[in-house]
PDB file of N, CA and C in Angstrom:
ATOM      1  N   UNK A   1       0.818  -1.174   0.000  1.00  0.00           N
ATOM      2  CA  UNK A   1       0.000   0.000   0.000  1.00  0.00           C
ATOM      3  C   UNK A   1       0.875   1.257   0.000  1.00  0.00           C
ATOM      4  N   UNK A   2       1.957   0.959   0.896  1.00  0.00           N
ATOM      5  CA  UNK A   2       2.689   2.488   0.750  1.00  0.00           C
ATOM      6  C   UNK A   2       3.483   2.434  -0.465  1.00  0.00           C
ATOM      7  N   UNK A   3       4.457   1.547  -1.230  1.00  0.00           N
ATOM      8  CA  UNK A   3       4.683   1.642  -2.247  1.00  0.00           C
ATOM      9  C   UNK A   3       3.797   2.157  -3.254  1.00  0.00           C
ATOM     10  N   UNK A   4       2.584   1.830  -3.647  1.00  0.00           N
ATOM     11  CA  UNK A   4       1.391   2.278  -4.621  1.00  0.00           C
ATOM     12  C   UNK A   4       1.390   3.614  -3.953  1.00  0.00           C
ATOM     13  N   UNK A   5       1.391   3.945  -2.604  1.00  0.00           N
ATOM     14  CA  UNK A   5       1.118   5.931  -2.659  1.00  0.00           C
ATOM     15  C   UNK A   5       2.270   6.466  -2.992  1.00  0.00           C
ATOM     16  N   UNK A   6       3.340   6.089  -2.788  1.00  0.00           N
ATOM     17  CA  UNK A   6       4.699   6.874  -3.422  1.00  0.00           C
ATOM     18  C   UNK A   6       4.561   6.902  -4.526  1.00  0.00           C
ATOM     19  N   UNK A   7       4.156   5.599  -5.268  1.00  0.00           N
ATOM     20  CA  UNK A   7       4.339   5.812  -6.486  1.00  0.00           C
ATOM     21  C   UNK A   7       3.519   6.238  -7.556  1.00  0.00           C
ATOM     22  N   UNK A   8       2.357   6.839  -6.752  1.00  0.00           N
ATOM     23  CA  UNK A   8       1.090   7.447  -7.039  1.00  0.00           C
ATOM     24  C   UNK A   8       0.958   8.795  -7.276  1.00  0.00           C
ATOM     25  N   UNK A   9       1.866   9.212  -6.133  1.00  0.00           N
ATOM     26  CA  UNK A   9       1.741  10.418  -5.251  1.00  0.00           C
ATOM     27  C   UNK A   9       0.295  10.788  -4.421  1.00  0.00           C
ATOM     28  N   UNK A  10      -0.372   9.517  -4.030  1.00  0.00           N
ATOM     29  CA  UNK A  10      -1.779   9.848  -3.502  1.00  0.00           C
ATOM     30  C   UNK A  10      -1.757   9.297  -2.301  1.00  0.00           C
ATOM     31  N   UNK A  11      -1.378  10.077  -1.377  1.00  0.00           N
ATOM     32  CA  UNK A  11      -1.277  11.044  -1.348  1.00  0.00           C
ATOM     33  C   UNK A  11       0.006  11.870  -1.734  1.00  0.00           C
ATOM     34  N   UNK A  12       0.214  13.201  -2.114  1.00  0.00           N
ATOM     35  CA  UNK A  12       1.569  13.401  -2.504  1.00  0.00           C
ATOM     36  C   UNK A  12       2.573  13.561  -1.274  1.00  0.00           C
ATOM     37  N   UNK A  13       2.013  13.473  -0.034  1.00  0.00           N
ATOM     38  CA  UNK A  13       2.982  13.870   1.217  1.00  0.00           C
ATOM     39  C   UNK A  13       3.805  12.453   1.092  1.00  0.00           C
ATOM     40  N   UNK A  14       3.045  11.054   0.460  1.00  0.00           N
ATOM     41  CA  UNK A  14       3.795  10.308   0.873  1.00  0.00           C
ATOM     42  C   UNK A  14       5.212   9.580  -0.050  1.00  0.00           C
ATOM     43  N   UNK A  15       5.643  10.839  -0.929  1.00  0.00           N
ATOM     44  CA  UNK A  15       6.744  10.443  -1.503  1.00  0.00           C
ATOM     45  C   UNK A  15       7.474  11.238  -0.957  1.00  0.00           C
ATOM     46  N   UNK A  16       7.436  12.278  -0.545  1.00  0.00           N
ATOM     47  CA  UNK A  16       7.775  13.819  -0.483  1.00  0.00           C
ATOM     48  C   UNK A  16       8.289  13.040   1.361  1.00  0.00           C
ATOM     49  N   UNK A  17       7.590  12.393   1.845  1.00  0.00           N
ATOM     50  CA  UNK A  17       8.159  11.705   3.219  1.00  0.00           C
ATOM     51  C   UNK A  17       9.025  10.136   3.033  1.00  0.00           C
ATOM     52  N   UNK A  18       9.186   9.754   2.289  1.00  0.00           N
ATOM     53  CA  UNK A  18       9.899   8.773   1.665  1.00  0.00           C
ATOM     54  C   UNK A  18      11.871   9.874   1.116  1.00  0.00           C
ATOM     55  N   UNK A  19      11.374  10.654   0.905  1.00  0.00           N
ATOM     56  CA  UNK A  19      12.475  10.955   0.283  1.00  0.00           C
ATOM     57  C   UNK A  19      13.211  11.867   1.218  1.00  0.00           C
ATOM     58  N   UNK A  20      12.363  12.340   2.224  1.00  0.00           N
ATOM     59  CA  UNK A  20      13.335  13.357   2.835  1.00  0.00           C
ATOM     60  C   UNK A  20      13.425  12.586   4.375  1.00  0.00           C
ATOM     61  N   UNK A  21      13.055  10.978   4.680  1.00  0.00           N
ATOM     62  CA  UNK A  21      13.460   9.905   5.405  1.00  0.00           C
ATOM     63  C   UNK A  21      14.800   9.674   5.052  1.00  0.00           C
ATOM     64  N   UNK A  22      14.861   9.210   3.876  1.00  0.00           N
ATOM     65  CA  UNK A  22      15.990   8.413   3.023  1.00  0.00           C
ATOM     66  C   UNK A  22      17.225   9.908   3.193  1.00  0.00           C
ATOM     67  N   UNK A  23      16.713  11.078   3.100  1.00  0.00           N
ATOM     68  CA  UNK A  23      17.926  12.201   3.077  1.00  0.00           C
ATOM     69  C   UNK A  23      18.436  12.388   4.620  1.00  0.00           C
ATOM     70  N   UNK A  24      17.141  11.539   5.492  1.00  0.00           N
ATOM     71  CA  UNK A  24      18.139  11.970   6.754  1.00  0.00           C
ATOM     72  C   UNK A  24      18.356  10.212   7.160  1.00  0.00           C
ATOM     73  N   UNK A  25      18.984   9.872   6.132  1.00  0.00           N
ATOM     74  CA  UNK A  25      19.818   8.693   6.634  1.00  0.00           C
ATOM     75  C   UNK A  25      19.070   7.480   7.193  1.00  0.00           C
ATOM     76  N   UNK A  26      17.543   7.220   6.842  1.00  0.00           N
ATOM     77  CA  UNK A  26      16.981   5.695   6.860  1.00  0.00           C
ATOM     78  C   UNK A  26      17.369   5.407   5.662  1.00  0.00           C
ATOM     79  N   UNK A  27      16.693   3.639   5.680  1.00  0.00           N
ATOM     80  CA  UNK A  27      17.111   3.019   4.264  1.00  0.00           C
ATOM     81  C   UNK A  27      15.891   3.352   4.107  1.00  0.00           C
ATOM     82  N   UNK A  28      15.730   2.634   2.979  1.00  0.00           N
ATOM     83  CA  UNK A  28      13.936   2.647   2.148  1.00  0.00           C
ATOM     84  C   UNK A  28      13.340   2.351   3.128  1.00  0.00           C
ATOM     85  N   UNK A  29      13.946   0.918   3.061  1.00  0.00           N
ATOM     86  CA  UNK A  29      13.103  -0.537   4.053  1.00  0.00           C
ATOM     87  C   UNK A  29      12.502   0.162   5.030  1.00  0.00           C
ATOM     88  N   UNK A  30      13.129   0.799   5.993  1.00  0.00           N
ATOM     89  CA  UNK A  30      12.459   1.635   7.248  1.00  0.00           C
ATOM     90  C   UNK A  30      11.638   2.977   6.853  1.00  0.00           C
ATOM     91  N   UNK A  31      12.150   3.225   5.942  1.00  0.00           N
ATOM     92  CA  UNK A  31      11.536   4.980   5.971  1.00  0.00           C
ATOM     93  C   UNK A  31      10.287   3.901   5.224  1.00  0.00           C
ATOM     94  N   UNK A  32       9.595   3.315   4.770  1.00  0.00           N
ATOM     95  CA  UNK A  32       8.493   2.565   4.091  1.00  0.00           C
ATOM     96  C   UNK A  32       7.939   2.083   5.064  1.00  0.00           C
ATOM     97  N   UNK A  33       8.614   1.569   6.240  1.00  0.00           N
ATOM     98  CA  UNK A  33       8.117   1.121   7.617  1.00  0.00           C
ATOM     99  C   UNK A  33       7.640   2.319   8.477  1.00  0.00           C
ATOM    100  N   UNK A  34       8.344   3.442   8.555  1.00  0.00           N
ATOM    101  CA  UNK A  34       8.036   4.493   8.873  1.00  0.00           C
ATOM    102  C   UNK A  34       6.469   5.172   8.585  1.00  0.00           C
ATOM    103  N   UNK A  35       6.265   5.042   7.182  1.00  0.00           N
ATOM    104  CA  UNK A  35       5.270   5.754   7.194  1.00  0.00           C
ATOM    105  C   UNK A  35       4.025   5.036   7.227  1.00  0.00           C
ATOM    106  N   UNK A  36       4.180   3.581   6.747  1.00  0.00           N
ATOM    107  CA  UNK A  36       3.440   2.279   7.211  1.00  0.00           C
ATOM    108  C   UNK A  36       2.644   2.510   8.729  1.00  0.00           C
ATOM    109  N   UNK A  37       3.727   2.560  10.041  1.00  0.00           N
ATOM    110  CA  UNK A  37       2.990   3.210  11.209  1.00  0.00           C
ATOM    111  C   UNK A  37       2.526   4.358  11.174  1.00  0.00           C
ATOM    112  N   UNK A  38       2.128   5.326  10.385  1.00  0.00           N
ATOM    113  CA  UNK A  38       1.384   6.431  10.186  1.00  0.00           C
ATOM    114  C   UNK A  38       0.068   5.993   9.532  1.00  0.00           C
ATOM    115  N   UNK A  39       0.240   4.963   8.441  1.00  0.00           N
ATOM    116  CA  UNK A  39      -0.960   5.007   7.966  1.00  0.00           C
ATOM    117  C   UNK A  39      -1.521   3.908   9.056  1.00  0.00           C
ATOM    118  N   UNK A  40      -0.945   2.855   9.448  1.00  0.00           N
ATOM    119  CA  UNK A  40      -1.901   1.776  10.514  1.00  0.00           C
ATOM    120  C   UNK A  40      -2.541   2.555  11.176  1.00  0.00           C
ATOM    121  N   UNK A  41      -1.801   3.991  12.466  1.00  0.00           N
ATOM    122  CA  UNK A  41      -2.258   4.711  13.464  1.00  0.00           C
ATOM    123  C   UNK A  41      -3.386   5.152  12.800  1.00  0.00           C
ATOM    124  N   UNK A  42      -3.495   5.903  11.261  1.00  0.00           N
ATOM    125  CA  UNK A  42      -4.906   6.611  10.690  1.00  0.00           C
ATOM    126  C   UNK A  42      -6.049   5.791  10.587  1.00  0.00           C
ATOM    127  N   UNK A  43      -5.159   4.099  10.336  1.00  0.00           N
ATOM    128  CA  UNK A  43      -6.736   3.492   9.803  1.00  0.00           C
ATOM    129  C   UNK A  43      -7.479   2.589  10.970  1.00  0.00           C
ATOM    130  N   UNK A  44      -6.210   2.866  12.123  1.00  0.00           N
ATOM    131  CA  UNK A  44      -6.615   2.679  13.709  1.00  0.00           C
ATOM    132  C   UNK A  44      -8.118   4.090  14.017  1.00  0.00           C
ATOM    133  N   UNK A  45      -7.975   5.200  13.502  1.00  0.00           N
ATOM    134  CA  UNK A  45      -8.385   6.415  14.118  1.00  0.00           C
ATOM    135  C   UNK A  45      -9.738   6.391  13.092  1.00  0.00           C
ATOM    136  N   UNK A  46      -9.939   5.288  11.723  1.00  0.00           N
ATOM    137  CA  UNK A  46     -11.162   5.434  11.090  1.00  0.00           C
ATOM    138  C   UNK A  46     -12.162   4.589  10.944  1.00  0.00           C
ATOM    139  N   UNK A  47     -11.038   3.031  11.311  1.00  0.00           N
ATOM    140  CA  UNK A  47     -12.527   1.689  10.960  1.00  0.00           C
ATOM    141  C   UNK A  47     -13.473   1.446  12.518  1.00  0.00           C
ATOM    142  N   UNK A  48     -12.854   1.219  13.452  1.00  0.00           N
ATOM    143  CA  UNK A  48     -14.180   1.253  14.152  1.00  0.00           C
ATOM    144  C   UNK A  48     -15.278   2.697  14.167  1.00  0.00           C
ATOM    145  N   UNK A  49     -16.412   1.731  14.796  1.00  0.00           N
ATOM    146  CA  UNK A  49     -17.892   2.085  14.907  1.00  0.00           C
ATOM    147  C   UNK A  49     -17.259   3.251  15.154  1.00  0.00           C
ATOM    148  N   UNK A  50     -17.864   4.828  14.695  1.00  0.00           N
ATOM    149  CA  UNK A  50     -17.997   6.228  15.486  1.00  0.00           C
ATOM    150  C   UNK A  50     -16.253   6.312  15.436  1.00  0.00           C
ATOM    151  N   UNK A  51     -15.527   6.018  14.797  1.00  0.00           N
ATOM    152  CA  UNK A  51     -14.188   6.719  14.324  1.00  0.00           C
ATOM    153  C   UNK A  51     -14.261   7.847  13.430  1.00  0.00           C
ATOM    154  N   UNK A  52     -13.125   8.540  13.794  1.00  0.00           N
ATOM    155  CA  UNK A  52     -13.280   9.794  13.121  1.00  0.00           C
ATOM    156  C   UNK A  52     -12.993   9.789  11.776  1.00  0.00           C
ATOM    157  N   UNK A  53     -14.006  10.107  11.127  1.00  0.00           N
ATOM    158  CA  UNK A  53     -13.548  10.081   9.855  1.00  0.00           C
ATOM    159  C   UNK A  53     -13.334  11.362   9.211  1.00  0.00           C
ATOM    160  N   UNK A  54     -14.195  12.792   9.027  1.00  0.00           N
ATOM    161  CA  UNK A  54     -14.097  13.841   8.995  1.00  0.00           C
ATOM    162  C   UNK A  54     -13.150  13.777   7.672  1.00  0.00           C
ATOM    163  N   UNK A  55     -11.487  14.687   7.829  1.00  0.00           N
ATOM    164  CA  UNK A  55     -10.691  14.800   7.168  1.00  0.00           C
ATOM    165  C   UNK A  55      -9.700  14.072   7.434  1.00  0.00           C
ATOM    166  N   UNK A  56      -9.503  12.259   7.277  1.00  0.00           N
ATOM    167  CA  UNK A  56      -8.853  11.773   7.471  1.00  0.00           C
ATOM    168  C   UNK A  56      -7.999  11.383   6.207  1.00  0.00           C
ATOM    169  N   UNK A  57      -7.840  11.822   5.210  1.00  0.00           N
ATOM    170  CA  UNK A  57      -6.738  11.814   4.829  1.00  0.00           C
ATOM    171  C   UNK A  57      -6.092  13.285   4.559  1.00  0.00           C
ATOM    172  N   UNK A  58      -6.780  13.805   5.249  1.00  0.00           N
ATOM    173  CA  UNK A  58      -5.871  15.702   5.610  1.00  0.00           C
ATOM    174  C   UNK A  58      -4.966  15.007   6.938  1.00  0.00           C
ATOM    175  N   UNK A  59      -5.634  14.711   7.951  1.00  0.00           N
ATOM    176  CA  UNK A  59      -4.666  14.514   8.833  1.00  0.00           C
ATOM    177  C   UNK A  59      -3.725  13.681   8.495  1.00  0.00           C
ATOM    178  N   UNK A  60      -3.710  12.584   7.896  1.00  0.00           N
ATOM    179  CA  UNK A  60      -2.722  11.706   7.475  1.00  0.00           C
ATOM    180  C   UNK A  60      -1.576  12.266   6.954  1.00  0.00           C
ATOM    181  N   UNK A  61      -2.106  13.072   5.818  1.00  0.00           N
ATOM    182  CA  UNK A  61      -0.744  13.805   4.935  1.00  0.00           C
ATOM    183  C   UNK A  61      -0.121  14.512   6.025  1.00  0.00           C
ATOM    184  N   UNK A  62      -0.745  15.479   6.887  1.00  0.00           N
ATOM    185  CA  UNK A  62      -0.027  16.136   8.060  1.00  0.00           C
ATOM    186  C   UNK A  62       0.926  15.572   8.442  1.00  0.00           C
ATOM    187  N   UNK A  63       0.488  14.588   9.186  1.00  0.00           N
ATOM    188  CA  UNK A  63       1.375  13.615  10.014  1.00  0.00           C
ATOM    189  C   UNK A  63       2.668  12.906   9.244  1.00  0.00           C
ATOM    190  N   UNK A  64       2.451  12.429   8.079  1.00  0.00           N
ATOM    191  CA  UNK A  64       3.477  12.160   6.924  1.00  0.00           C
ATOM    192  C   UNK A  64       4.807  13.796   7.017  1.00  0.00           C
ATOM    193  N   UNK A  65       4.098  15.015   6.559  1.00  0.00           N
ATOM    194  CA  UNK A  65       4.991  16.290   6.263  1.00  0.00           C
ATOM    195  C   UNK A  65       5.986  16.034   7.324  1.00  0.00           C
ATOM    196  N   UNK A  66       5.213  16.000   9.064  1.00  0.00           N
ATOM    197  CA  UNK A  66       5.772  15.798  10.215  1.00  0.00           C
ATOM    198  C   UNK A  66       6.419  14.876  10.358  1.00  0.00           C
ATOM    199  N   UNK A  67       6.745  13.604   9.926  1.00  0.00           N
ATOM    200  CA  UNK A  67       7.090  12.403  10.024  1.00  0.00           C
ATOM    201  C   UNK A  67       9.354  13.049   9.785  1.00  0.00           C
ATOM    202  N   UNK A  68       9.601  12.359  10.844  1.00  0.00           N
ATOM    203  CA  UNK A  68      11.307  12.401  10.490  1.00  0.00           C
ATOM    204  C   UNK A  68      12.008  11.511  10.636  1.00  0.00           C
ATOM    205  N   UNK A  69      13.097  11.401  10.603  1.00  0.00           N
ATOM    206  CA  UNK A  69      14.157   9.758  10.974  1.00  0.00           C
ATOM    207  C   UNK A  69      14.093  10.266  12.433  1.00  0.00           C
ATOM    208  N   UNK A  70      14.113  11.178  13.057  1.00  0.00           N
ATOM    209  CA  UNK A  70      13.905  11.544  14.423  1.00  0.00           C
ATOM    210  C   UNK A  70      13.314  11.175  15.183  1.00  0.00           C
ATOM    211  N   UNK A  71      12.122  11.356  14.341  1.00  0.00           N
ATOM    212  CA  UNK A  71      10.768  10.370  15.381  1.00  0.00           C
ATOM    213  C   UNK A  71      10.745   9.208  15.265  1.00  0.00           C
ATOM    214  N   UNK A  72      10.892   9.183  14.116  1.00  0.00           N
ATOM    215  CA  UNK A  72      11.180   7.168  13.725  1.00  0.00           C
ATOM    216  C   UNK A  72      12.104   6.658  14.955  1.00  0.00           C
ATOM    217  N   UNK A  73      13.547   7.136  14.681  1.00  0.00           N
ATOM    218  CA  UNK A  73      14.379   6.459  15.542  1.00  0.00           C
ATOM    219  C   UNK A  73      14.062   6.690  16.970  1.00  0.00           C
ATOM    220  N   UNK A  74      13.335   7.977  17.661  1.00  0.00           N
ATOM    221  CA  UNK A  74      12.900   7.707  19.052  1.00  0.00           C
ATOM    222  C   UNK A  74      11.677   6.623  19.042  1.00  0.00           C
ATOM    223  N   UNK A  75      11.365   6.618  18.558  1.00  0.00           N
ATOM    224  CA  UNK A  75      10.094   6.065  18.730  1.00  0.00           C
ATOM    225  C   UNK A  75      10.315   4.382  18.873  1.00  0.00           C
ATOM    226  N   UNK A  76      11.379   3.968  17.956  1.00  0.00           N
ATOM    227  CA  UNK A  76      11.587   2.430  17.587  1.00  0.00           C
ATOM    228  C   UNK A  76      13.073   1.918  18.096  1.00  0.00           C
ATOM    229  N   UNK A  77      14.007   3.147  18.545  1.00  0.00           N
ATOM    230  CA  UNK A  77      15.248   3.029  18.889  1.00  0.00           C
ATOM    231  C   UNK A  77      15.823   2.015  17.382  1.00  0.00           C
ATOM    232  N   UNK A  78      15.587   2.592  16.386  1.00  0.00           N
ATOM    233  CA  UNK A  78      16.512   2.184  15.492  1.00  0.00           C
ATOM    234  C   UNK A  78      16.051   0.404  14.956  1.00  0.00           C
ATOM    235  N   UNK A  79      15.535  -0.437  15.099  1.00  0.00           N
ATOM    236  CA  UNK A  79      15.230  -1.326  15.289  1.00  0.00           C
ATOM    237  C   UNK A  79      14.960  -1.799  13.596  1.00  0.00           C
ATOM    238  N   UNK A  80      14.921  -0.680  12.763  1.00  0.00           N
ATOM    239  CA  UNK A  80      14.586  -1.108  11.726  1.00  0.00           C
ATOM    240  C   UNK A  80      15.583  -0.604  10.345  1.00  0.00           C
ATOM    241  N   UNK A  81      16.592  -0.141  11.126  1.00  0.00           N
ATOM    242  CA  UNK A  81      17.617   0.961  10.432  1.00  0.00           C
ATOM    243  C   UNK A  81      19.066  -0.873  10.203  1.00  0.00           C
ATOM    244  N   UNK A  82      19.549   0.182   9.071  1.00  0.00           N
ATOM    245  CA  UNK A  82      20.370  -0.995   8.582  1.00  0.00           C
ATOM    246  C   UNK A  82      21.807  -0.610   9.348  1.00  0.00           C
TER     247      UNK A  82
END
């Protein structure tokens, strides 16, 4: 799924966060893992009953722009970095 949005650009945040992962020094493999837990957390926040759905793929792209090897690596302590 995240391969098909990079290579889609649909959304466009999620190449545009693929590439500036990879510039701060993840491999693919992770920065693809990276944004993978962004989209699980969104589609955590839309399929159950009375989830928010509203502008959920506005918030998504947000969270993608925001997305860094920073947060990645606090978040996972590196666990997925080569």
């Amino acid at each position: 799924m995240i391969e098909n949005q990079v290579a889609l650009a649909n959304p466009a945040a999620a190449p545009r966060a693929l590439q500036r992962l990879r510039q701060q020094r993840l491999t693919r493999h992770a920065a693809l893992h990276a944004i993978g837990v962004v989209l699980a957390r969104h589609i955590g926040y839309v399929l159950p009953p009375g989830g928010e759905a509203g502008d959920a793929r506005g918030r998504y792209a947000a969270d993608l722009e925001g997305l860094s090897a920073d947060s990645w690596r606090q978040r996972f302590a590196g666990d997925e970095e080569d």
